[in-house]
Structure formats: C-alpha cells, structure tokens
PDB file of N, CA and C in Angstrom:
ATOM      1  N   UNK A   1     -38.982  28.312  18.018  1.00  0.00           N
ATOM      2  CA  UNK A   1     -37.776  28.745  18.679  1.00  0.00           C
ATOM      3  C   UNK A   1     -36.665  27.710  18.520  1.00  0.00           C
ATOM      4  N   UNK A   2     -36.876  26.874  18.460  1.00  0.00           N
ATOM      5  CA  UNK A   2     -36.056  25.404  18.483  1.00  0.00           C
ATOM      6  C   UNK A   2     -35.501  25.218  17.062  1.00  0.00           C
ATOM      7  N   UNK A   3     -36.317  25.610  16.439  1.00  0.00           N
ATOM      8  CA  UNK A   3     -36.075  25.274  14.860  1.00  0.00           C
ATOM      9  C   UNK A   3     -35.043  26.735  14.308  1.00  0.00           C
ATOM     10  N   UNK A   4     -35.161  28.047  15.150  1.00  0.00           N
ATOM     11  CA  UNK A   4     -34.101  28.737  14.593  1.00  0.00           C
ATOM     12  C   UNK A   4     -32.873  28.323  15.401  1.00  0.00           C
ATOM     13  N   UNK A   5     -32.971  27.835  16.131  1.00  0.00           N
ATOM     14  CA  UNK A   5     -31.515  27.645  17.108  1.00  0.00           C
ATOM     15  C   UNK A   5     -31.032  26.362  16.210  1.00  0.00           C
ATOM     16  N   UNK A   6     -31.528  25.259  15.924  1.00  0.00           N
ATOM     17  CA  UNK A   6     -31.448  24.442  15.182  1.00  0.00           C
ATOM     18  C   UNK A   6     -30.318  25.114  13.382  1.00  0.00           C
ATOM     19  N   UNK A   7     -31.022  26.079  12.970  1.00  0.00           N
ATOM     20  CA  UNK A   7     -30.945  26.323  11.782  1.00  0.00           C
ATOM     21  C   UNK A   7     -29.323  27.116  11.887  1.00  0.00           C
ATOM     22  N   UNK A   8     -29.378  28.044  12.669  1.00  0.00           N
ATOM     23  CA  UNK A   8     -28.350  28.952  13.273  1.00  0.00           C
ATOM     24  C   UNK A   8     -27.302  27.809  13.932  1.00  0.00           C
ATOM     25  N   UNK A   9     -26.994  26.938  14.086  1.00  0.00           N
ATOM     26  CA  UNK A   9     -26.366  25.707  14.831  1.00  0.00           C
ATOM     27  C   UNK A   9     -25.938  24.782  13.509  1.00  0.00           C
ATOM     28  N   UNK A  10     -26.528  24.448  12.703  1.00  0.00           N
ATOM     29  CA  UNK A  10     -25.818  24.162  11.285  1.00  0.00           C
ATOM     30  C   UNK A  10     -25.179  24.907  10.559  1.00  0.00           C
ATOM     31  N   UNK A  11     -25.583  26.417  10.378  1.00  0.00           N
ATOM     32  CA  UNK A  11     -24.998  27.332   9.456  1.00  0.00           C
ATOM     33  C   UNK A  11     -23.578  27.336  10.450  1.00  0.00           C
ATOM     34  N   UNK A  12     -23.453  27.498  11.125  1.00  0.00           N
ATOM     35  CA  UNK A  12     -22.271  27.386  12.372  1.00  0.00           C
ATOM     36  C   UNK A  12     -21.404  26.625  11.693  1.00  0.00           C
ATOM     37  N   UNK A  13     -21.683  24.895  12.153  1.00  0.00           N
ATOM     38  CA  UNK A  13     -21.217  23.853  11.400  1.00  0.00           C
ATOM     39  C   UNK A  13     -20.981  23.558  10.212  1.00  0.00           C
ATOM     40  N   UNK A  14     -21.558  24.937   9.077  1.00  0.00           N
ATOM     41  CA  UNK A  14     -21.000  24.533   7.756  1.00  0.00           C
ATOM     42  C   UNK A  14     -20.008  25.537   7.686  1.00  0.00           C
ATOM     43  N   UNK A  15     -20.142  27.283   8.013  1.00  0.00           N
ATOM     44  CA  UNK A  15     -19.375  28.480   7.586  1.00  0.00           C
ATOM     45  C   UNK A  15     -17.634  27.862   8.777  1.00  0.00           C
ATOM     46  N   UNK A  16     -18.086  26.630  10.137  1.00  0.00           N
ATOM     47  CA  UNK A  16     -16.693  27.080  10.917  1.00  0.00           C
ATOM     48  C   UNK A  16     -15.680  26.492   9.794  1.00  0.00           C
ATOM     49  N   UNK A  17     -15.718  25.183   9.055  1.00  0.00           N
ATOM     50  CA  UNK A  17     -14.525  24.310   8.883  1.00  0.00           C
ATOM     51  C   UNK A  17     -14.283  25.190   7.343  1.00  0.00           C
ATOM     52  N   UNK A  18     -15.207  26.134   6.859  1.00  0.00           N
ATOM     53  CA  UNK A  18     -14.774  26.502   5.432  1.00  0.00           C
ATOM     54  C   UNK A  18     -14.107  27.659   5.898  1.00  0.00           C
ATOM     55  N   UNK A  19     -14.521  28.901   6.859  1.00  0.00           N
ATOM     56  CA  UNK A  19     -13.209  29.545   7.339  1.00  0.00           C
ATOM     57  C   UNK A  19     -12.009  28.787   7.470  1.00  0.00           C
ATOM     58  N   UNK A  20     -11.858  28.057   8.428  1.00  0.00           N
ATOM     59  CA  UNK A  20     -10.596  27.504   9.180  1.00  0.00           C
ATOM     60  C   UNK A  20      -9.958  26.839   7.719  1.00  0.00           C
ATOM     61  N   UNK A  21     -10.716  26.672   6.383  1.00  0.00           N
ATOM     62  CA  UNK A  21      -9.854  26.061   5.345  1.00  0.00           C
ATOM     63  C   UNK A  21      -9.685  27.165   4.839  1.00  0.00           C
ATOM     64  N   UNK A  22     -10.158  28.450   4.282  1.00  0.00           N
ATOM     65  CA  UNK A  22     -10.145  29.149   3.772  1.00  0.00           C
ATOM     66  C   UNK A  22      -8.511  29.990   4.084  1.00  0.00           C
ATOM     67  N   UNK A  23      -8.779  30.361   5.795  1.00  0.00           N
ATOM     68  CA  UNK A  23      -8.226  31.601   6.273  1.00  0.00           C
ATOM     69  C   UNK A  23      -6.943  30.325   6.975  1.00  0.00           C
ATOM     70  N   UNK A  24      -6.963  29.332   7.161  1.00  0.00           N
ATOM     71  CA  UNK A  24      -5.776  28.808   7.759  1.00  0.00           C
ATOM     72  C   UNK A  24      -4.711  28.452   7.044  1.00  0.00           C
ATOM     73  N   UNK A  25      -4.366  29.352   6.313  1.00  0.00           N
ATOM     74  CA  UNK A  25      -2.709  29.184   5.836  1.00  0.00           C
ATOM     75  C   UNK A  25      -2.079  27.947   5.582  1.00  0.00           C
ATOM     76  N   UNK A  26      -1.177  27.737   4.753  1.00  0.00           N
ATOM     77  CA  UNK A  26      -0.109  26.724   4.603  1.00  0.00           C
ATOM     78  C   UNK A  26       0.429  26.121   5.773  1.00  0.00           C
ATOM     79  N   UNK A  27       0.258  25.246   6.216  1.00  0.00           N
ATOM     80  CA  UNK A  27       0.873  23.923   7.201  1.00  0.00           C
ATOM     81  C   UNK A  27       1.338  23.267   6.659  1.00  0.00           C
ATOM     82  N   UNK A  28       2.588  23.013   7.577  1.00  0.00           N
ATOM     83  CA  UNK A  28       3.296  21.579   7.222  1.00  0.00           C
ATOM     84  C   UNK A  28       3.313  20.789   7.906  1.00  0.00           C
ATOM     85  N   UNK A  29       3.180  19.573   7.972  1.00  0.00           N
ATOM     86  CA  UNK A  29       2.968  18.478   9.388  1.00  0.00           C
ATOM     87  C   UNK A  29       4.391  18.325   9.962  1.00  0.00           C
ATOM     88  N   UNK A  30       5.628  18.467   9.099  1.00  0.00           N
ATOM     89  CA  UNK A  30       6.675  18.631   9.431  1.00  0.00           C
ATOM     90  C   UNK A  30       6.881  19.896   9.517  1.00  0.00           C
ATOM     91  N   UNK A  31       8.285  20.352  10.059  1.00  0.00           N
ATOM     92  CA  UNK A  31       8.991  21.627   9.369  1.00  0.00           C
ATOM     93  C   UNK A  31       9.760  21.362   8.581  1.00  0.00           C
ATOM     94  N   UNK A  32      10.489  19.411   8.211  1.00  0.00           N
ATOM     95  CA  UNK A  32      11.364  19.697   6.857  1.00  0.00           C
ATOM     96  C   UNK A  32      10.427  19.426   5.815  1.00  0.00           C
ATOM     97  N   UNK A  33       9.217  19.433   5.842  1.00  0.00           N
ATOM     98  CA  UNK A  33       8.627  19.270   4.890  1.00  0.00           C
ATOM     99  C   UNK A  33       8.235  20.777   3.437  1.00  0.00           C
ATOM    100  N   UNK A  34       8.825  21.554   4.532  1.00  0.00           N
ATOM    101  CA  UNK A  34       8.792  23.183   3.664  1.00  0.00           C
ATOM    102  C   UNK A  34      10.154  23.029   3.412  1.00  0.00           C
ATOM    103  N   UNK A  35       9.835  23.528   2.430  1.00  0.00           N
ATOM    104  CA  UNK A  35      11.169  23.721   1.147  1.00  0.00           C
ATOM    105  C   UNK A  35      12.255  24.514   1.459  1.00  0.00           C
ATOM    106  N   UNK A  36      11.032  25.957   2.313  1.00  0.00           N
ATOM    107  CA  UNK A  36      12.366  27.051   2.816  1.00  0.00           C
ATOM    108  C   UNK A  36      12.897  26.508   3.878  1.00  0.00           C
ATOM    109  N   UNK A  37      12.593  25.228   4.852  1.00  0.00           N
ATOM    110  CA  UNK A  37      13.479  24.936   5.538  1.00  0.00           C
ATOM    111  C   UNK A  37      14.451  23.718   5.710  1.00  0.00           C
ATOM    112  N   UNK A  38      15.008  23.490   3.913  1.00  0.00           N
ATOM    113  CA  UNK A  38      15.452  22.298   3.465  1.00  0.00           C
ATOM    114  C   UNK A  38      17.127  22.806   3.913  1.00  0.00           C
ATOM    115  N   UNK A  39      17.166  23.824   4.137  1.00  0.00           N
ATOM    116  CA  UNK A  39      18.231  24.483   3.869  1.00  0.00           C
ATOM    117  C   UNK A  39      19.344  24.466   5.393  1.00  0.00           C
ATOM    118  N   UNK A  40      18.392  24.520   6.449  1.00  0.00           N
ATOM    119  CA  UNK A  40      18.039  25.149   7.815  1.00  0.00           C
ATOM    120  C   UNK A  40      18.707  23.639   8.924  1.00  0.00           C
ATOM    121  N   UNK A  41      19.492  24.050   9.797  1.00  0.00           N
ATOM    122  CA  UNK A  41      20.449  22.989  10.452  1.00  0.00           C
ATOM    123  C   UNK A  41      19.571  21.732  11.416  1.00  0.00           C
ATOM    124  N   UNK A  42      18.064  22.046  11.516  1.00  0.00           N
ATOM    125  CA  UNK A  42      17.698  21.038  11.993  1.00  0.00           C
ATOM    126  C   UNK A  42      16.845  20.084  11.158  1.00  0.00           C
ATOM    127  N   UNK A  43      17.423  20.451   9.815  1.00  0.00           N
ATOM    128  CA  UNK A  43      16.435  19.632   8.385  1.00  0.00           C
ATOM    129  C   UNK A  43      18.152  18.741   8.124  1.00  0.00           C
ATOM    130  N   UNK A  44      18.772  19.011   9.010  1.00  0.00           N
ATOM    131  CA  UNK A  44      20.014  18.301   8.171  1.00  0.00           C
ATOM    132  C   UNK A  44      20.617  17.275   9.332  1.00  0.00           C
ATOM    133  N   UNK A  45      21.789  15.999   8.584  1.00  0.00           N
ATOM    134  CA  UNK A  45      21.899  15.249   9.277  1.00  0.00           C
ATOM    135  C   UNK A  45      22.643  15.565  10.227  1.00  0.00           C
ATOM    136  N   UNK A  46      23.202  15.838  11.646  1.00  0.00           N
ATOM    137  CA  UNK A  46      22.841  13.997  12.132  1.00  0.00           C
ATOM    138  C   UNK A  46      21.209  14.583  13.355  1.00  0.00           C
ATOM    139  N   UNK A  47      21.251  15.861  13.604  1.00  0.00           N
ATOM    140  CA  UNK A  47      20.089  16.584  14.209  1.00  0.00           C
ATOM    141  C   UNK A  47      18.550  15.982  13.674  1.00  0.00           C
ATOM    142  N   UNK A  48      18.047  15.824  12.361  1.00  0.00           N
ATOM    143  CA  UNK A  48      17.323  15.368  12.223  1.00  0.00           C
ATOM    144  C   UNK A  48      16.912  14.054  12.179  1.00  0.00           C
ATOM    145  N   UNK A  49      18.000  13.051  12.215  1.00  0.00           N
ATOM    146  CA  UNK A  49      18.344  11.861  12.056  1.00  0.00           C
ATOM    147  C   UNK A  49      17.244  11.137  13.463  1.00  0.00           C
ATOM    148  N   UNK A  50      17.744  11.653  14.398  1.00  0.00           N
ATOM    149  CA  UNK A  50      17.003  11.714  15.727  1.00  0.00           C
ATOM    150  C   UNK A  50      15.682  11.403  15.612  1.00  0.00           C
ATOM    151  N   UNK A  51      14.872  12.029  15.137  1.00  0.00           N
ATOM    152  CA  UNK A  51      13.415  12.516  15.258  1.00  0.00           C
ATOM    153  C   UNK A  51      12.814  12.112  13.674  1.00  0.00           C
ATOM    154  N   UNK A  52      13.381  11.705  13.025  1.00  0.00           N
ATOM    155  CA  UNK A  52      13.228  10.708  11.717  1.00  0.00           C
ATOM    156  C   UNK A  52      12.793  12.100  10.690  1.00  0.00           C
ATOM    157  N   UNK A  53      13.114  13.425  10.952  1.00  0.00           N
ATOM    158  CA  UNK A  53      11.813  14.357  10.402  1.00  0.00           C
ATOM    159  C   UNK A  53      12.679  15.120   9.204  1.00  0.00           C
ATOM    160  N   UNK A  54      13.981  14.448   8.607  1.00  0.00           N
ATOM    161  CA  UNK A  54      14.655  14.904   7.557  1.00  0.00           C
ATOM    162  C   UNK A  54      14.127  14.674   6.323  1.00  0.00           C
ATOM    163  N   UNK A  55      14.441  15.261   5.087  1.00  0.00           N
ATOM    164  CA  UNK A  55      13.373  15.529   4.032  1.00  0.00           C
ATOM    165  C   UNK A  55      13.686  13.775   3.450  1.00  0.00           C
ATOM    166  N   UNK A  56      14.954  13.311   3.569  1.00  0.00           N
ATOM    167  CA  UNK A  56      14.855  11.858   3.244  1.00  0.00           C
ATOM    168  C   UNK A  56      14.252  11.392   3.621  1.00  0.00           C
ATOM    169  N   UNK A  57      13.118  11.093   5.031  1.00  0.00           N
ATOM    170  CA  UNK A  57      12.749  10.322   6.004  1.00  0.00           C
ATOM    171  C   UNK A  57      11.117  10.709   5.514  1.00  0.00           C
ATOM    172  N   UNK A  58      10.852  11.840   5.357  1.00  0.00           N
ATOM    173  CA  UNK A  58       9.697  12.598   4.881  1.00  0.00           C
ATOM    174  C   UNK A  58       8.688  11.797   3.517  1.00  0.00           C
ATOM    175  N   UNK A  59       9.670  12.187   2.485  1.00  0.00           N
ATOM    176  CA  UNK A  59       9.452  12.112   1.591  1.00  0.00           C
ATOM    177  C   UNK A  59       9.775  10.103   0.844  1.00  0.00           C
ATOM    178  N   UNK A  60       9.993   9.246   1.962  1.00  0.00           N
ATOM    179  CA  UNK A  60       9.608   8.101   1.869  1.00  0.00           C
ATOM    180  C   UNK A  60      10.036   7.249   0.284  1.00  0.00           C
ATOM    181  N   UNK A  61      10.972   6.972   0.167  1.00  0.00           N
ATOM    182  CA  UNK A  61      11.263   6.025  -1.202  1.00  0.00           C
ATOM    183  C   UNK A  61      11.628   6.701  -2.556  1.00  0.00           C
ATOM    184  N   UNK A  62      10.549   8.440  -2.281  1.00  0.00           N
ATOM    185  CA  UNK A  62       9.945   8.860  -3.123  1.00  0.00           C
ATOM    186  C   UNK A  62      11.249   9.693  -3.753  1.00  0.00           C
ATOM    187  N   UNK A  63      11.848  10.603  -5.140  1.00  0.00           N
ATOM    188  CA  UNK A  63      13.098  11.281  -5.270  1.00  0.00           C
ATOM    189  C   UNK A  63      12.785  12.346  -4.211  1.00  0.00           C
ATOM    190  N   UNK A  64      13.949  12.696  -3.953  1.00  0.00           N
ATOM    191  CA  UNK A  64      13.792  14.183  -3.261  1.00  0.00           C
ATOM    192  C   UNK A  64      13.343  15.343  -4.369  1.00  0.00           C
ATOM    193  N   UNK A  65      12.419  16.252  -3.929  1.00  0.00           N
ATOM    194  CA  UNK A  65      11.747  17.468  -4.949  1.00  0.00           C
ATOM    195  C   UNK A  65      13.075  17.985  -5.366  1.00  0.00           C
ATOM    196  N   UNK A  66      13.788  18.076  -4.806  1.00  0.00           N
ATOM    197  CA  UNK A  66      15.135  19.385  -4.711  1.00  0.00           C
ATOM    198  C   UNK A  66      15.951  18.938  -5.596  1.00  0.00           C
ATOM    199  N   UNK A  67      15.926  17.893  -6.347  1.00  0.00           N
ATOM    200  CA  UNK A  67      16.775  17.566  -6.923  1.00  0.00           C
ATOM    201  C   UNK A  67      15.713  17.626  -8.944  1.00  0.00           C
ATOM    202  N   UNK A  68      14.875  17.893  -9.083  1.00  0.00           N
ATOM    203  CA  UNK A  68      14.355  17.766  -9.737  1.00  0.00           C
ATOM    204  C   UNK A  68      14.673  16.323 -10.341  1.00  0.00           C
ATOM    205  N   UNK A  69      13.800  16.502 -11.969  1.00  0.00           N
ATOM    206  CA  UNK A  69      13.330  15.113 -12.243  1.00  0.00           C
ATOM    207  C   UNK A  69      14.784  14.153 -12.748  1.00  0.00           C
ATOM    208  N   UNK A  70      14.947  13.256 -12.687  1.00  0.00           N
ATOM    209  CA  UNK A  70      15.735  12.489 -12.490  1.00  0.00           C
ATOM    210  C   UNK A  70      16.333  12.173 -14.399  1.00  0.00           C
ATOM    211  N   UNK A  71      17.937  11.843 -13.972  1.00  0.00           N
ATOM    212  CA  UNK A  71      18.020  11.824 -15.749  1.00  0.00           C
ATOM    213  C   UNK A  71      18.231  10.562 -16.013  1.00  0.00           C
ATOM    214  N   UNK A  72      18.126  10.461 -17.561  1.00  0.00           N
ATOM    215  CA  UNK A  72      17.932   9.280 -17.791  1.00  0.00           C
ATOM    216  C   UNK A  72      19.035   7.969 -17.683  1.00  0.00           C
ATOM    217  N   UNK A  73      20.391   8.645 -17.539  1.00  0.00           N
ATOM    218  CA  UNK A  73      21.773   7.910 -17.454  1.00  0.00           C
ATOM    219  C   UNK A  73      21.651   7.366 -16.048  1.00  0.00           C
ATOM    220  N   UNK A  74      21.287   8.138 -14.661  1.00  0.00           N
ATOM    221  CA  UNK A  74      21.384   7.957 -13.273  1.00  0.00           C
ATOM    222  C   UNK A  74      20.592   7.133 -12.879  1.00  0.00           C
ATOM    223  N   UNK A  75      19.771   6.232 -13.659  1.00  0.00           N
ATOM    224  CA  UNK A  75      18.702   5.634 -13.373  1.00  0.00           C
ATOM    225  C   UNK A  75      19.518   4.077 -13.026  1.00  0.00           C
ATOM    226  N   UNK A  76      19.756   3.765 -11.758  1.00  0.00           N
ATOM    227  CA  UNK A  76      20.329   1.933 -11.793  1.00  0.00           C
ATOM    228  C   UNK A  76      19.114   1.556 -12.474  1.00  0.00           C
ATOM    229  N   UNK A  77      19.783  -0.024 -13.439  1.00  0.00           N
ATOM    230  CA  UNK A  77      19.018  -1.105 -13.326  1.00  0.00           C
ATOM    231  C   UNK A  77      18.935  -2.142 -12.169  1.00  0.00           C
ATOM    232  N   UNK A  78      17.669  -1.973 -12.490  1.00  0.00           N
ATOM    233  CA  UNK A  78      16.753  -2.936 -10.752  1.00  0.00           C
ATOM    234  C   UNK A  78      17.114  -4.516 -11.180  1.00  0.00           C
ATOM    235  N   UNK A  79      17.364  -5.439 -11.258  1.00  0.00           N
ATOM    236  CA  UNK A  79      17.582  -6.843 -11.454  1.00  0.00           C
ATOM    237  C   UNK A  79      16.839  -7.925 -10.031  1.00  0.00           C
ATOM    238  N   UNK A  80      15.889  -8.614 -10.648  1.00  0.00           N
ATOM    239  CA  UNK A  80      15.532  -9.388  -9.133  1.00  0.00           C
ATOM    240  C   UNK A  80      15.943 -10.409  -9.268  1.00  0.00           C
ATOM    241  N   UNK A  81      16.292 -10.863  -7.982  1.00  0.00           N
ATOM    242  CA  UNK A  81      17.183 -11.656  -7.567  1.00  0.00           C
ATOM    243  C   UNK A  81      15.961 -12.750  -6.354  1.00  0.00           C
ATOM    244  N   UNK A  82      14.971 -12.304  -6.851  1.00  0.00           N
ATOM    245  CA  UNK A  82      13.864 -14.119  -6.390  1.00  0.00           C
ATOM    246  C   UNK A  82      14.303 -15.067  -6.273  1.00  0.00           C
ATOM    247  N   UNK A  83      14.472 -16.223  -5.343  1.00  0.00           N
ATOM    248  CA  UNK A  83      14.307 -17.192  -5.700  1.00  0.00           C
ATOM    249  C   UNK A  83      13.191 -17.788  -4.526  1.00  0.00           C
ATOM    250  N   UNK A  84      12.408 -19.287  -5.477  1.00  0.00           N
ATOM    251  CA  UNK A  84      11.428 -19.564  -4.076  1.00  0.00           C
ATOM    252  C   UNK A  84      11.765 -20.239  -3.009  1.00  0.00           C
ATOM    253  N   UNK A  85      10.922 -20.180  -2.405  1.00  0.00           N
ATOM    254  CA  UNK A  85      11.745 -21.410  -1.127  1.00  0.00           C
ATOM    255  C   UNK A  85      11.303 -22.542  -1.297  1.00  0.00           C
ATOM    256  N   UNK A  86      11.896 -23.269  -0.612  1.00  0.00           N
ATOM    257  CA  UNK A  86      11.601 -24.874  -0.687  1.00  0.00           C
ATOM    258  C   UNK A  86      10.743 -25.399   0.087  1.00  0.00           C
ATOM    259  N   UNK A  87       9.713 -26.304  -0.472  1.00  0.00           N
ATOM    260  CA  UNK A  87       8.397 -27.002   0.115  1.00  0.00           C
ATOM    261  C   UNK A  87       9.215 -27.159   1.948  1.00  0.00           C
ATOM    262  N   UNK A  88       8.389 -27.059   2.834  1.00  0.00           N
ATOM    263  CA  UNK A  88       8.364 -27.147   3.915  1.00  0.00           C
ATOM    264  C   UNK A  88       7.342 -28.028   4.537  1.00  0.00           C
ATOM    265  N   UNK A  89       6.080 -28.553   3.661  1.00  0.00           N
ATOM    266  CA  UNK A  89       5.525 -29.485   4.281  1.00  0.00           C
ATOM    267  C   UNK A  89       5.128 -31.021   3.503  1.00  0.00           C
ATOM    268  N   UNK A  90       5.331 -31.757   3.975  1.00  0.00           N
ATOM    269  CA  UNK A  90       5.089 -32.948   3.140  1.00  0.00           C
ATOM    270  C   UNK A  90       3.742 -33.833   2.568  1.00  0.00           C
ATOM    271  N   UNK A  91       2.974 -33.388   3.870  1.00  0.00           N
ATOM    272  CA  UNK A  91       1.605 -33.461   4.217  1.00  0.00           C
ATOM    273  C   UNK A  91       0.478 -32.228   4.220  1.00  0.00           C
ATOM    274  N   UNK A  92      -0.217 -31.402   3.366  1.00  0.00           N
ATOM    275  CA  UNK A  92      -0.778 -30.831   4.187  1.00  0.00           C
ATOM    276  C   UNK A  92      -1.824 -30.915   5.379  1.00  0.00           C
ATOM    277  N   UNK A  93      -1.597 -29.945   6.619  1.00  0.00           N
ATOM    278  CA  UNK A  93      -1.831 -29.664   7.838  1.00  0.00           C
ATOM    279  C   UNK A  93      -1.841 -28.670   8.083  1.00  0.00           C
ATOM    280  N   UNK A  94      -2.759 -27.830   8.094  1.00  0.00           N
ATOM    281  CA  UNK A  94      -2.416 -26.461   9.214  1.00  0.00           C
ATOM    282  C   UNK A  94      -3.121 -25.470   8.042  1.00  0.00           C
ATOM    283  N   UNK A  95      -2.347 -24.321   8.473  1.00  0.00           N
ATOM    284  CA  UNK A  95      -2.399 -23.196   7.878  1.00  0.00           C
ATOM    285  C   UNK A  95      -1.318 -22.449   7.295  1.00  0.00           C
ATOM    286  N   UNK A  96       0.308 -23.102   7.339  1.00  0.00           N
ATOM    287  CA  UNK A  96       0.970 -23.106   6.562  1.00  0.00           C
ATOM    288  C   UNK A  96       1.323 -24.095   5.844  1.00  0.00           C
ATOM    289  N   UNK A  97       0.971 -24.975   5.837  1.00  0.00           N
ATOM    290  CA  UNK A  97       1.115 -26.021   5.002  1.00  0.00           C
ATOM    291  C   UNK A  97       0.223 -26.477   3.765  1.00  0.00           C
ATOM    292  N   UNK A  98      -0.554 -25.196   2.600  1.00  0.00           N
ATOM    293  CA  UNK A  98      -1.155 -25.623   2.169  1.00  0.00           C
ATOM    294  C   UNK A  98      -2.520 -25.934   2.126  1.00  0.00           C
ATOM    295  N   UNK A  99      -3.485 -25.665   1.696  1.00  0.00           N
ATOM    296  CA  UNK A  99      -4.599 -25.940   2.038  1.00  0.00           C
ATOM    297  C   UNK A  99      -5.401 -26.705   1.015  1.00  0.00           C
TER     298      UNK A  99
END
C-alpha cells in the first residue's frame, strides 16, 4: 500500500512541473521586457524611470533589440585611459600593503 502511494506521489512530482512548463505560457519578469509593450506609456521615460523597469534598465549594457544589429560607422572607439596608482606602502604590512 505504501509503495503505490509512494509511486503515485512521484509520478505527481514529475507530470506537475512539465505541465506548468508545458501549458504556462510566455512570461515576462518585466512588462517592458515584451516587445509589444516597448511601445506602451509605462515602458517609457520619466514613468518607468521610477521603478528602474524601462527596456534601457532591462536589457543592461546590452544594445537595445529594437534597434537591430548595430552598423559599422556608429560604433565609438573605446580608448583606455588606465593609469596605475602610486605605491602606497613602503614597508610591507597588512593586507594592503603587499604580501
């Protein structure tokens, strides 16, 4: 008896999370993260600005999709501008100073 309740109690645990992937539709963790609502007054500034949830804020460093792929003229050159800093310890001591 134990061993069908057992058996019936896994099949559970394997068929729930492949429905819920199967049958649960497109989510977005945002709403500007859908495309159809790139358009839509609370995907735009200064409303979304608020709540950080604008497709700039979203989509992180990364180009915006909407603009497709980027051409080759619009591209700045990046130039680094490093320089190191200057010794700060004379002795080492510590844990910033060298080890």
């Amino acid at each position: 008896m134990n061993d069908k309740h057992l058996f019936y109690g896994a099949i559970a645990l394997i068929i729930l999370p492949l429905t819920l992937g199967f049958f649960g539709g497109d989510k977005f963790r945002y709403p500007c993260q859908d495309p159809a609502n790139w358009e839509k007054d609370f995907c735009k500034f200064p409303i979304c600005d608020v709540t950080r949830t604008c497709p700039e804020h979203i989509f992180k460093g990364q180009r915006d999709p909407r603009l497709g792929p980027p051409k080759p003229e619009s591209t700045p050159a990046v130039t680094s501008t490093f320089t190191p800093a200057p010794a700060q310890c004379t002795q080492p001591k510590g844990a910033n100073c060298g080890k």
